[in-house]
C-alpha atoms as a PDB file:
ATOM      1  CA  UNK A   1     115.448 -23.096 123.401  1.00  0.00           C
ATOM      2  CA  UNK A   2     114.766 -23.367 120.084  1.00  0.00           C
ATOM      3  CA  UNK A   3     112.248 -26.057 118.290  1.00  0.00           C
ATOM      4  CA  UNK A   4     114.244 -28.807 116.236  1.00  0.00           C
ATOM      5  CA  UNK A   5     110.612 -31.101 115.202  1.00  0.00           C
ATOM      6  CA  UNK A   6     113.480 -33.907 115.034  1.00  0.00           C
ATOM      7  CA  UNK A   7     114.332 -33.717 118.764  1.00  0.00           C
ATOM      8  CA  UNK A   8     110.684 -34.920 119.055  1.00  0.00           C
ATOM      9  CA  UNK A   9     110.773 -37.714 116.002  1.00  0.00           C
ATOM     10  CA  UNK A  10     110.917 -40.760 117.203  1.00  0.00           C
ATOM     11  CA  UNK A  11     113.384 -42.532 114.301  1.00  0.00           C
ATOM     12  CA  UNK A  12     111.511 -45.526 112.184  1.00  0.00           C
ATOM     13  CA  UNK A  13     112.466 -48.707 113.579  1.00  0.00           C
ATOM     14  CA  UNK A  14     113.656 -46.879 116.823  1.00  0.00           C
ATOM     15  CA  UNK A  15     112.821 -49.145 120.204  1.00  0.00           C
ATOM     16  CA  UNK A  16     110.956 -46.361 122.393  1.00  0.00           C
ATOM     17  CA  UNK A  17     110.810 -46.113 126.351  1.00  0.00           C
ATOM     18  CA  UNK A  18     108.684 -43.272 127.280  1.00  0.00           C
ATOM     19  CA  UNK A  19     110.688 -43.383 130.579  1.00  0.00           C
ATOM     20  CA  UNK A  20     113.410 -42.034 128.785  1.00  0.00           C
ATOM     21  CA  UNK A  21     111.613 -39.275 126.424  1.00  0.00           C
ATOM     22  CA  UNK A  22     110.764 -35.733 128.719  1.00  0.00           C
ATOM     23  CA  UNK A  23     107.204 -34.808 129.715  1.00  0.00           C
ATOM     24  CA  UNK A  24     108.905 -31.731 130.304  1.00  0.00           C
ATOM     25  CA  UNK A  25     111.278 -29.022 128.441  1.00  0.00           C
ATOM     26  CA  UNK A  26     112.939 -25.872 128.713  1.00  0.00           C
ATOM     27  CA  UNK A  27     110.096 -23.701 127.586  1.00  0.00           C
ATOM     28  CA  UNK A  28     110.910 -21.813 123.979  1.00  0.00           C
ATOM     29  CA  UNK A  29     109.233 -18.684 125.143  1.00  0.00           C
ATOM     30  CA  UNK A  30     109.835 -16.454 128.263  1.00  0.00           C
ATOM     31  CA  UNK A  31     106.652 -15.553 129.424  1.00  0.00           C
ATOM     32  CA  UNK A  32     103.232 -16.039 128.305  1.00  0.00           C
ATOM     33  CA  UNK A  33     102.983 -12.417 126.030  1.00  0.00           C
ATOM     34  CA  UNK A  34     105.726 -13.949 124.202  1.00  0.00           C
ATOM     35  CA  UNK A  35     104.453 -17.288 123.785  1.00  0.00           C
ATOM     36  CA  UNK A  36     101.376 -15.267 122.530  1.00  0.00           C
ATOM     37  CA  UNK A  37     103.160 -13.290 120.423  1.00  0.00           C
ATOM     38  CA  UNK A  38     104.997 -16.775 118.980  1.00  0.00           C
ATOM     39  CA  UNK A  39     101.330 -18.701 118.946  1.00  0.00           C
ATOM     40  CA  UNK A  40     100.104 -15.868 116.784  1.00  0.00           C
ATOM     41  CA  UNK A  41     102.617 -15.464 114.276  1.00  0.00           C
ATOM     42  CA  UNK A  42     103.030 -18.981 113.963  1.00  0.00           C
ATOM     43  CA  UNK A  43      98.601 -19.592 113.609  1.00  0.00           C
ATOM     44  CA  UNK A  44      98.670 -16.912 111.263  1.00  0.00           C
ATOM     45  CA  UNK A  45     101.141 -18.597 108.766  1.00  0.00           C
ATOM     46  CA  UNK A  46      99.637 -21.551 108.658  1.00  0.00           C
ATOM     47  CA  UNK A  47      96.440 -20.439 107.449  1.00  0.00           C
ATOM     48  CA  UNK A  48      98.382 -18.508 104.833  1.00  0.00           C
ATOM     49  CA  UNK A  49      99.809 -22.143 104.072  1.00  0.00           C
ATOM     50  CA  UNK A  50      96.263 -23.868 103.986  1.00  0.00           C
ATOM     51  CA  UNK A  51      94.901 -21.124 102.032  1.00  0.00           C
ATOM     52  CA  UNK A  52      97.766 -22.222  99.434  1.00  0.00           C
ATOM     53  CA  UNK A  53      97.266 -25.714 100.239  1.00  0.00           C
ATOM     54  CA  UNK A  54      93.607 -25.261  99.070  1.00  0.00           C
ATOM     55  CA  UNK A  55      94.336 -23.072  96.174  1.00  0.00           C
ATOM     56  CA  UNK A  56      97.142 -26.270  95.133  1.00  0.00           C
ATOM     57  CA  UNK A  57      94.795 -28.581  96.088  1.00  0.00           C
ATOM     58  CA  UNK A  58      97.590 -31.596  95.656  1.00  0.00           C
ATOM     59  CA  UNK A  59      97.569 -32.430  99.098  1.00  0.00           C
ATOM     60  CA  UNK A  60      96.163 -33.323 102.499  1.00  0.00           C
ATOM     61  CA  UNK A  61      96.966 -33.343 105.686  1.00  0.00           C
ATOM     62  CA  UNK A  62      96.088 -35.087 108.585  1.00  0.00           C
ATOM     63  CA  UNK A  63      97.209 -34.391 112.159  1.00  0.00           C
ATOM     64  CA  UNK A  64      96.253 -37.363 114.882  1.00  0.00           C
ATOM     65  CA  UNK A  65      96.491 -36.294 118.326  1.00  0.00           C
ATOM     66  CA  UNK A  66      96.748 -39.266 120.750  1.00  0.00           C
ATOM     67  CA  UNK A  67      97.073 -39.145 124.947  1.00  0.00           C
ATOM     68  CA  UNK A  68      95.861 -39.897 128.427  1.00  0.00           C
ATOM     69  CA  UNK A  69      93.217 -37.730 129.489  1.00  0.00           C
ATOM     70  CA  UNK A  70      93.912 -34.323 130.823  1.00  0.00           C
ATOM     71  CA  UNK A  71      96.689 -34.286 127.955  1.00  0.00           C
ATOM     72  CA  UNK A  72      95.483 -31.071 126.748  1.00  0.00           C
ATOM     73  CA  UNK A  73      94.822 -32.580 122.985  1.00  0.00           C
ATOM     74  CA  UNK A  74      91.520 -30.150 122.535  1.00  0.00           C
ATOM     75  CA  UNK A  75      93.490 -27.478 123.601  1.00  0.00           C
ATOM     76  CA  UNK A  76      96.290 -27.913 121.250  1.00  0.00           C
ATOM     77  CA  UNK A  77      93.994 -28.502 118.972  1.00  0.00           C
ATOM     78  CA  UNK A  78      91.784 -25.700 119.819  1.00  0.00           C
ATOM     79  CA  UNK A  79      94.943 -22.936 119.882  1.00  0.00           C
ATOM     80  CA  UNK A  80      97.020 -24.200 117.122  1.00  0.00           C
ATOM     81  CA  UNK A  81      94.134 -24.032 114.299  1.00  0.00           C
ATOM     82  CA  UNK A  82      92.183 -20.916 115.589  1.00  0.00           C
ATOM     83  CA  UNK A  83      93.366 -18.859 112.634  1.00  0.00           C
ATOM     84  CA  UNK A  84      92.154 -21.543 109.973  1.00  0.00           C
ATOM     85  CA  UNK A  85      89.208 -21.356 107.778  1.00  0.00           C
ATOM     86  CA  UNK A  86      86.993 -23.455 109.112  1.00  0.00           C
ATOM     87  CA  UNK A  87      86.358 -24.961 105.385  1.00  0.00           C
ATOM     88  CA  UNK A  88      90.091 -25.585 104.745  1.00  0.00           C
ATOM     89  CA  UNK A  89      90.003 -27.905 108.229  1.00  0.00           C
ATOM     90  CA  UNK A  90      87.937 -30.602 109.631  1.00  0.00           C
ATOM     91  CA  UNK A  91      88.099 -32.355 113.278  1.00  0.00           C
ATOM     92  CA  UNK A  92      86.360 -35.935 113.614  1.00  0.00           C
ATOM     93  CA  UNK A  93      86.989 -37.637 117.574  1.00  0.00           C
ATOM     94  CA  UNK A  94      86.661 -41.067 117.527  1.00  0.00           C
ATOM     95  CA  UNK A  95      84.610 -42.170 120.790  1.00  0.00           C
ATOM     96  CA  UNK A  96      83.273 -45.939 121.205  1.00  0.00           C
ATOM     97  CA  UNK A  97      82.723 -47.535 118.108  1.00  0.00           C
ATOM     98  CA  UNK A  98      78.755 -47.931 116.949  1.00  0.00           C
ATOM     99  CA  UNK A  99      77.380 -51.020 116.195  1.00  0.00           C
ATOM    100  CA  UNK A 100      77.312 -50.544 112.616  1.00  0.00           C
ATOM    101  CA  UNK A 101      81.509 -49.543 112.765  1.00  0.00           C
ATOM    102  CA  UNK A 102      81.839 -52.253 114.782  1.00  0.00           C
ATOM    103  CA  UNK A 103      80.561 -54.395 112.063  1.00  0.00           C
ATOM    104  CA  UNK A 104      83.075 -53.442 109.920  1.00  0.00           C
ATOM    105  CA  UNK A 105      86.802 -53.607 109.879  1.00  0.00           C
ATOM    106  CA  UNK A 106      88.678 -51.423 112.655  1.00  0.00           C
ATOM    107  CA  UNK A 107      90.441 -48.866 109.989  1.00  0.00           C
ATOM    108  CA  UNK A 108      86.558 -48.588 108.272  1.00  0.00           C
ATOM    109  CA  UNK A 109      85.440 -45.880 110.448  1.00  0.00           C
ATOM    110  CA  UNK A 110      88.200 -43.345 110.025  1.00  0.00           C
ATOM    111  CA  UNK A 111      88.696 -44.291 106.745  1.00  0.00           C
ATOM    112  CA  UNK A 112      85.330 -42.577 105.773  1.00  0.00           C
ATOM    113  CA  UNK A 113      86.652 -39.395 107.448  1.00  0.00           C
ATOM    114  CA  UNK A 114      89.604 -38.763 105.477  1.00  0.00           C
ATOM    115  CA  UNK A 115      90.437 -35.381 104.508  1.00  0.00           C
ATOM    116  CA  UNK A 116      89.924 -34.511 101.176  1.00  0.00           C
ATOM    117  CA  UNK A 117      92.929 -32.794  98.636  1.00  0.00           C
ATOM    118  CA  UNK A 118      93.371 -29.223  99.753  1.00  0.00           C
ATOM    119  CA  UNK A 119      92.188 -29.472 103.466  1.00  0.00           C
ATOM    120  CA  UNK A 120      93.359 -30.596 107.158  1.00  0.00           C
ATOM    121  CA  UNK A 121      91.774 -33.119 108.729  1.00  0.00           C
ATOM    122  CA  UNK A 122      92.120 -33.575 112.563  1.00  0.00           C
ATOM    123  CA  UNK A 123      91.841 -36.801 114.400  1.00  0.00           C
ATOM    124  CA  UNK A 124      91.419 -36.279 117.930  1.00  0.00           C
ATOM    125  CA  UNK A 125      92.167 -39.731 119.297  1.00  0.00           C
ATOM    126  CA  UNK A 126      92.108 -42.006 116.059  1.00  0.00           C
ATOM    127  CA  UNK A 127      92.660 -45.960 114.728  1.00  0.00           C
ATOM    128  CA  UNK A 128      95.327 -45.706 117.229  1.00  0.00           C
ATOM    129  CA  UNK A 129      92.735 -46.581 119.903  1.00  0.00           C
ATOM    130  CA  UNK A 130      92.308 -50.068 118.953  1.00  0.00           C
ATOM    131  CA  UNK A 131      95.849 -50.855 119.155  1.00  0.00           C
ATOM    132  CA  UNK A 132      95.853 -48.618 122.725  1.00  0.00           C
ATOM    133  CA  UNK A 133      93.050 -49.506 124.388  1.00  0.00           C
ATOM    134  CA  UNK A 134      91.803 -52.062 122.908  1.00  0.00           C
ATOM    135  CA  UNK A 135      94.971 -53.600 124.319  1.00  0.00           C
ATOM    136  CA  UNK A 136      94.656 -51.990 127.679  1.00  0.00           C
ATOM    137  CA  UNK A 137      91.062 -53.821 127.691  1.00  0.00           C
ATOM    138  CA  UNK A 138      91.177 -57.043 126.249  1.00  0.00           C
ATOM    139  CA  UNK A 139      87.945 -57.646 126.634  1.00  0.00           C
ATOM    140  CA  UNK A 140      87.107 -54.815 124.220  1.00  0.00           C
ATOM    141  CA  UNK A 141      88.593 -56.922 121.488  1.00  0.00           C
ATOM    142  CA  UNK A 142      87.086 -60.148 122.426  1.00  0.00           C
ATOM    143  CA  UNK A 143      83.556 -58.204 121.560  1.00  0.00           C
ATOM    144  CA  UNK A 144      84.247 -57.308 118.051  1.00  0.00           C
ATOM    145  CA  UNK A 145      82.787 -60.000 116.812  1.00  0.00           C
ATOM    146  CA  UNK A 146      85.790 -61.198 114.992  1.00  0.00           C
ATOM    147  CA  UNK A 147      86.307 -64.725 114.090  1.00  0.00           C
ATOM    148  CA  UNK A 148      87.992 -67.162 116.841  1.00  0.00           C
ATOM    149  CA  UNK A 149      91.053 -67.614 114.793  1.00  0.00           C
ATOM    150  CA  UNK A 150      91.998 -63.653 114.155  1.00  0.00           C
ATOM    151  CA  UNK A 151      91.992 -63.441 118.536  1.00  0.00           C
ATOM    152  CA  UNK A 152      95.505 -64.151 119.049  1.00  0.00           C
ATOM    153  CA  UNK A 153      97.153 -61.863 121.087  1.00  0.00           C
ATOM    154  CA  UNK A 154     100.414 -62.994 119.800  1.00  0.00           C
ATOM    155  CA  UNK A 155      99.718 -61.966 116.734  1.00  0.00           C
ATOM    156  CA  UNK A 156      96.633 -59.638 116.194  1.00  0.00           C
ATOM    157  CA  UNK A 157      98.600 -56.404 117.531  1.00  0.00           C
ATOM    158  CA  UNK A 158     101.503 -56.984 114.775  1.00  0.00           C
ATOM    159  CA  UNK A 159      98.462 -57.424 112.555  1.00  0.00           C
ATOM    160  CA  UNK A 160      97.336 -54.128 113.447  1.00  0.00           C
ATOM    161  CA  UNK A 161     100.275 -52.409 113.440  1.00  0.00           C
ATOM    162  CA  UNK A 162     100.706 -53.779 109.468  1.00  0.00           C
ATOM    163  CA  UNK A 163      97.530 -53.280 108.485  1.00  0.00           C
ATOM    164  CA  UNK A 164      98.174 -49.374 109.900  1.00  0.00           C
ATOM    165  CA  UNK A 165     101.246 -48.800 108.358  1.00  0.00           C
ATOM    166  CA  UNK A 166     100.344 -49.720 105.122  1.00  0.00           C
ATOM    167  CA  UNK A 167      97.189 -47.605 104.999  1.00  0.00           C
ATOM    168  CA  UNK A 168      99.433 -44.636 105.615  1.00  0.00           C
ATOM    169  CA  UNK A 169     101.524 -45.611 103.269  1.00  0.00           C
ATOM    170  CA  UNK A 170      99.256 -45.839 100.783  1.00  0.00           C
ATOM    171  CA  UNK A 171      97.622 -42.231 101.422  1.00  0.00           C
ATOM    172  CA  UNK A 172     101.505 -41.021 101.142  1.00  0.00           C
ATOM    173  CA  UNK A 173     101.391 -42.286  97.560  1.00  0.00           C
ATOM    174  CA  UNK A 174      97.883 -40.585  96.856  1.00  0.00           C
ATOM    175  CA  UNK A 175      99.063 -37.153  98.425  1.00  0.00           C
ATOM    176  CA  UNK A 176      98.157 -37.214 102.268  1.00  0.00           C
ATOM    177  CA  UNK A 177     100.395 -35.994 104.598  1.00  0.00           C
ATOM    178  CA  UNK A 178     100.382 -37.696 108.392  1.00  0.00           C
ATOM    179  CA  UNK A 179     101.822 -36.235 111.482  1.00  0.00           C
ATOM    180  CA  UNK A 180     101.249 -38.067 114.339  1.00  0.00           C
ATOM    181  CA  UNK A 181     101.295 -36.375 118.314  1.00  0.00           C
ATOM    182  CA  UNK A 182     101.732 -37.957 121.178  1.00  0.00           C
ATOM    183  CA  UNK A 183     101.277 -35.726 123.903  1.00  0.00           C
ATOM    184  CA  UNK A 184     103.472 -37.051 126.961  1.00  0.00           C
ATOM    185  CA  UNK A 185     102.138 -36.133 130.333  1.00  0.00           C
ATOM    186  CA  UNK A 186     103.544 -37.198 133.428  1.00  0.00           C
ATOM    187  CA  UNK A 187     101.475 -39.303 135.747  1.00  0.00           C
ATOM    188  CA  UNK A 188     101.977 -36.552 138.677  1.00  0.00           C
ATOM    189  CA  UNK A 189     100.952 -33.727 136.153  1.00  0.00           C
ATOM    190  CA  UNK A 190      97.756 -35.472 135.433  1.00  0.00           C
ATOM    191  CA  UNK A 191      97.031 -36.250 138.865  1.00  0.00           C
ATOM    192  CA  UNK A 192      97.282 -32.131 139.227  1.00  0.00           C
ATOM    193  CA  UNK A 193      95.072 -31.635 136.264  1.00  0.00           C
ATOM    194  CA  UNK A 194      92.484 -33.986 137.742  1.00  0.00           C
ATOM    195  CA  UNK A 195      92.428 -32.132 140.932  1.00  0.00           C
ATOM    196  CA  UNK A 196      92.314 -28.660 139.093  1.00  0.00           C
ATOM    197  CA  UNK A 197      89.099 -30.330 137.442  1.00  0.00           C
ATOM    198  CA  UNK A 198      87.220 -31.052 140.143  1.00  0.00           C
ATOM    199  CA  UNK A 199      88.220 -28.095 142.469  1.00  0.00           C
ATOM    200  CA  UNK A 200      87.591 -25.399 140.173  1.00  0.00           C
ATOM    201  CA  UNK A 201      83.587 -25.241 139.101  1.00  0.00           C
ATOM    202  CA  UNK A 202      83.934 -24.431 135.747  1.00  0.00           C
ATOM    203  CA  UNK A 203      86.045 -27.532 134.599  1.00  0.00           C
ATOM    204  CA  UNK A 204      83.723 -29.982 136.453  1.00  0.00           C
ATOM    205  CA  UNK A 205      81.995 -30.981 133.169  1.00  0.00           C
ATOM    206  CA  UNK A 206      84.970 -32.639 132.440  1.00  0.00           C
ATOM    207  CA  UNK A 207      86.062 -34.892 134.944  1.00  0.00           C
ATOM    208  CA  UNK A 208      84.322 -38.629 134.755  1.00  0.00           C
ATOM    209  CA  UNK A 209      84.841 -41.370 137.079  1.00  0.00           C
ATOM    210  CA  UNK A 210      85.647 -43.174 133.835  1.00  0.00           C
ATOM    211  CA  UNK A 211      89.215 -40.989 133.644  1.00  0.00           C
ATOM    212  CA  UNK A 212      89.911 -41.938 137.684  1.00  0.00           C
ATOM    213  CA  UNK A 213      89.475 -45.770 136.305  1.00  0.00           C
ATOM    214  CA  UNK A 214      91.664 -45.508 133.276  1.00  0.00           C
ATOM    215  CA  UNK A 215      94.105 -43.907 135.465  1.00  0.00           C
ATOM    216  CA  UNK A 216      95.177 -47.347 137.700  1.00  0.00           C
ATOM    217  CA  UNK A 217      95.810 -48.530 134.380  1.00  0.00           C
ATOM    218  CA  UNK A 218      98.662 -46.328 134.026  1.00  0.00           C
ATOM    219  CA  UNK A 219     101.789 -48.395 133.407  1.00  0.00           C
ATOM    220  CA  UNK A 220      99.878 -50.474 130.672  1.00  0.00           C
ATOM    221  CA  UNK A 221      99.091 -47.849 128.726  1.00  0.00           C
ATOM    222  CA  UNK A 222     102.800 -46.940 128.713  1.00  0.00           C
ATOM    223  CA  UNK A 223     103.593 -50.301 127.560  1.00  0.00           C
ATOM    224  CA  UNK A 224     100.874 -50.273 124.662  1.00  0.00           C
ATOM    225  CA  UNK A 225     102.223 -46.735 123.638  1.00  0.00           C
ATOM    226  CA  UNK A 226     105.968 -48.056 123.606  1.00  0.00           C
ATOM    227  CA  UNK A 227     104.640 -50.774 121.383  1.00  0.00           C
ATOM    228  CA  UNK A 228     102.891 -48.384 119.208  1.00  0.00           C
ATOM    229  CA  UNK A 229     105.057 -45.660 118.921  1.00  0.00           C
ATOM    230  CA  UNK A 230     107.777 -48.108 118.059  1.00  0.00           C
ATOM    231  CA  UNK A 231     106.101 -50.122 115.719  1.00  0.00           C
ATOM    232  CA  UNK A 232     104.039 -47.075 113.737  1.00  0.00           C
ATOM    233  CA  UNK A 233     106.623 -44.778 113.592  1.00  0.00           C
ATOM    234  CA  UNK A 234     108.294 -44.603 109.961  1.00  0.00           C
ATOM    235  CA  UNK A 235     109.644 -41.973 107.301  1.00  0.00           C
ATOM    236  CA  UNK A 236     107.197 -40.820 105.941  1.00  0.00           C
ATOM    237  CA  UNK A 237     104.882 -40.898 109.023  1.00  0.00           C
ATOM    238  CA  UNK A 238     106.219 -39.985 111.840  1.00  0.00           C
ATOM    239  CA  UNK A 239     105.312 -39.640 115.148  1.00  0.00           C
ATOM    240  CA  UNK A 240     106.293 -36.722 117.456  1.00  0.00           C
ATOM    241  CA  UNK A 241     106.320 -36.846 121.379  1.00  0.00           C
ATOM    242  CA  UNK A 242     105.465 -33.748 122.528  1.00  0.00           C
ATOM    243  CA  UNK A 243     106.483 -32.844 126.109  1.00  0.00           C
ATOM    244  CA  UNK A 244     102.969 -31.790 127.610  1.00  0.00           C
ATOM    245  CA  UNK A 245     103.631 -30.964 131.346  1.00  0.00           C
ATOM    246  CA  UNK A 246     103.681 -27.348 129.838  1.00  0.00           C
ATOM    247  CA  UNK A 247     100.768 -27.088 127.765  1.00  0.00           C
ATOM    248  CA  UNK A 248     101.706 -23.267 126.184  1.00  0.00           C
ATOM    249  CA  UNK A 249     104.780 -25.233 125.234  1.00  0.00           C
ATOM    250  CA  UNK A 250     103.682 -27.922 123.919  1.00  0.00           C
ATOM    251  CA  UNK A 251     101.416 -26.024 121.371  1.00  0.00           C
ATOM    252  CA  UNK A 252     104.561 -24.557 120.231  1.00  0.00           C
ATOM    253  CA  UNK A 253     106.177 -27.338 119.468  1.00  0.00           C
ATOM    254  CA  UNK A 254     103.053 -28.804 117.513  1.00  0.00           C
ATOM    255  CA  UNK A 255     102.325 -25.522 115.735  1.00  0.00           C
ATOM    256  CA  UNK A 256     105.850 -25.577 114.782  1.00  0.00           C
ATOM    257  CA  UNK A 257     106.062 -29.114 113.200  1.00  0.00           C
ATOM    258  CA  UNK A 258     103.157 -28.473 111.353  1.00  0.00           C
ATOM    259  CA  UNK A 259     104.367 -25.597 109.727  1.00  0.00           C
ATOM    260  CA  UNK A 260     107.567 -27.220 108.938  1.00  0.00           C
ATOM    261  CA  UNK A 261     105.228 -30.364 106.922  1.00  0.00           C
ATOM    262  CA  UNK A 262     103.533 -27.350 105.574  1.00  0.00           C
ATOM    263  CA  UNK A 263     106.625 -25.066 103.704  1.00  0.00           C
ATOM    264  CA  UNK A 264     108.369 -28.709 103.184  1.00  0.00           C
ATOM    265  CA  UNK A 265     105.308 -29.242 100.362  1.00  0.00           C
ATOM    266  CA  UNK A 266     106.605 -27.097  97.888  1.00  0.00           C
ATOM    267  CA  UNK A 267     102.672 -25.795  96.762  1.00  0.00           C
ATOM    268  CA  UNK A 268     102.212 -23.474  94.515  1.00  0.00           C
ATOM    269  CA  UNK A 269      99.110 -20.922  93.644  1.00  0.00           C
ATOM    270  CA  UNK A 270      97.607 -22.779  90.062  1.00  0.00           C
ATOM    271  CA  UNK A 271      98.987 -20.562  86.873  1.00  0.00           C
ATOM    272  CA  UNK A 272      96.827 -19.711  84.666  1.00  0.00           C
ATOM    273  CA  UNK A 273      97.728 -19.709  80.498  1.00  0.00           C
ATOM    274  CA  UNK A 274      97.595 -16.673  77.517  1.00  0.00           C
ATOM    275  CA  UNK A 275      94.300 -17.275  76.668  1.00  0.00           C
ATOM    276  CA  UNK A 276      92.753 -17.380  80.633  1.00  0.00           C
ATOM    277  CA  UNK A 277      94.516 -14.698  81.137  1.00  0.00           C
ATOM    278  CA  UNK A 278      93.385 -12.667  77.771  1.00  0.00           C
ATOM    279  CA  UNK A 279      89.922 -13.693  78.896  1.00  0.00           C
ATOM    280  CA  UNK A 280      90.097 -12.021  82.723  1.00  0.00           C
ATOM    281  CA  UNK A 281      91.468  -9.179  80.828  1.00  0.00           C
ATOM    282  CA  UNK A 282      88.291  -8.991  78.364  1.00  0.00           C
ATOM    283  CA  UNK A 283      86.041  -9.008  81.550  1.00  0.00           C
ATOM    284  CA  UNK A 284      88.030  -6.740  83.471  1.00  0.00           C
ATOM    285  CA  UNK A 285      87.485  -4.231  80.687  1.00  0.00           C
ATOM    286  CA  UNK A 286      83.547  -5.171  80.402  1.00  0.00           C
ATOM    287  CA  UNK A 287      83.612  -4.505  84.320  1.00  0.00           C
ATOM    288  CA  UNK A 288      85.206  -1.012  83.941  1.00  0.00           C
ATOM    289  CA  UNK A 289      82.770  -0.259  81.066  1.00  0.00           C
ATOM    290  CA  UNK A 290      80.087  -0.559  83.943  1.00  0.00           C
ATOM    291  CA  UNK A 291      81.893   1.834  85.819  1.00  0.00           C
ATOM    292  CA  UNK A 292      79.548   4.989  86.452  1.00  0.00           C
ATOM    293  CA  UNK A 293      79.967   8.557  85.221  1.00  0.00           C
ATOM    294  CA  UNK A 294      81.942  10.713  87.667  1.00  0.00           C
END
């Protein structure tokens, strides 16, 4: 199989049932030293491209990564951007909001952490959270503090969803590029990962009683992503659902619409005029000067 990023796209203005999208794919590699060997090459491109991305310094790019626990977001994460310079990339996850963020509109907080011209920024989990759930958990919303009149739940997730899309469409006009993930993981794969998490010692850490919780709450989520996906989703940012039943797979398929956003850019290393250049030369030759006797 090969990777087509559009087989994952899910079209602006496109109704979306998750029922109908795969958690699951023919894998693109045939066994896991070739989906090493693929990782690799792939990692190792894009941090050519951020290096040129940096050196262009006309654009940024930010990746959000949204899923149900056990997903494997950090992972993705985690493999996909091993090879980048860790000053050409920054990751922010967005956990409960503080009192002070919550004191402030819900796009405030993420807002601040923005990546800047020139690097990645990585949102692991995102705004996306109070239109997910927030929703799930109604009562989340109710203590925002927002005024009675804004707590219609007719109206306030539309709300959202505008007040989302046009902040993404405004960084699109100032230069950032969004790609949006949505890692789809079947209810009976998670239930495996779960198990994996508390049977094997070393993955106890991250098992909570909160995730067993969330879990009953599966078929809502569903229904808040459908919403979301569908009303988020638009040209010029799209979101992807990523199979994620096979994680090595699924970090394929992310590593490989990145790099197509990437080459897509047309950057360019910054060209320098006569006189820079005659300069470098005139220090090159000081430099040489310096050179010791052989």
């Amino acid at each position: 199989m090969k990777i087509s990023p559009k087989d994952f796209q899910v079209r602006a203005g496109a109704k979306v049932k998750l029922d109908k999208w795969p958690t699951r794919v023919k894998p693109v590699y045939r066994s896991k030293a070739q989906y090493q060997e693929m990782l690799e090459e792939q990692v190792a491109e894009l941090s050519d491209l951020q290096q040129l991305q940096y050196a262009d310094n006309r654009y940024s790019v930010l990746l959000i990564f949204q899923a149900m626990d056990a997903a494997g977001k950090d992972g993705a994460i985690k493999h996909v951007m091993s090879g980048i310079n860790p000053q050409g990339c920054q990751v922010f996850s967005f956990k409960h909001p503080s009192a002070t963020e919550l004191d402030h509109d819900f796009l405030w907080r993420t807002t601040q952490a923005l990546p800047e011209r020139g690097r990645i920024g990585i949102f692991n989990r995102s705004y996306y959270e109070e239109v997910l759930i927030v929703r799930v958990h109604p009562e989340i919303l109710h203590g925002q503090g927002l005024p009675d009149g804004l707590l219609d739940e007719k109206t306030i997730w539309k709300e959202r969803y505008r007040s989302i899309v046009d902040l993404e469409s405004h960084l699109h006009r100032n230069g950032t590029r969004i790609i949006k993930f949505f890692l789809h993981l079947s209810e009976e794969e998670q239930r495996k990962r779960f198990l994996a998490r508390i049977d094997e010692p070393e993955k106890n850490w991250k098992f909570s009683q909160a995730d067993i919780e969330e879990r009953k709450f599966w078929k809502e989520y569903m229904q808040a992503y459908e919403a979301c996906l569908s009303a988020t989703s638009t040209r010029i940012a799209p979101w992807y659902v990523v199979p994620a039943d096979d994680k090595e797979n699924a970090r394929l398929i992310i590593s490989r619409i990145i790099l197509d956003t990437f080459r897509s850019l047309k950057m360019r290393y910054p060209q320098i005029d006569a006189t820079r250049r005659e300069a470098l030369l005139s220090i090159r030759q000081q430099l040489m000067a310096e050179a010791p006797d052989s």
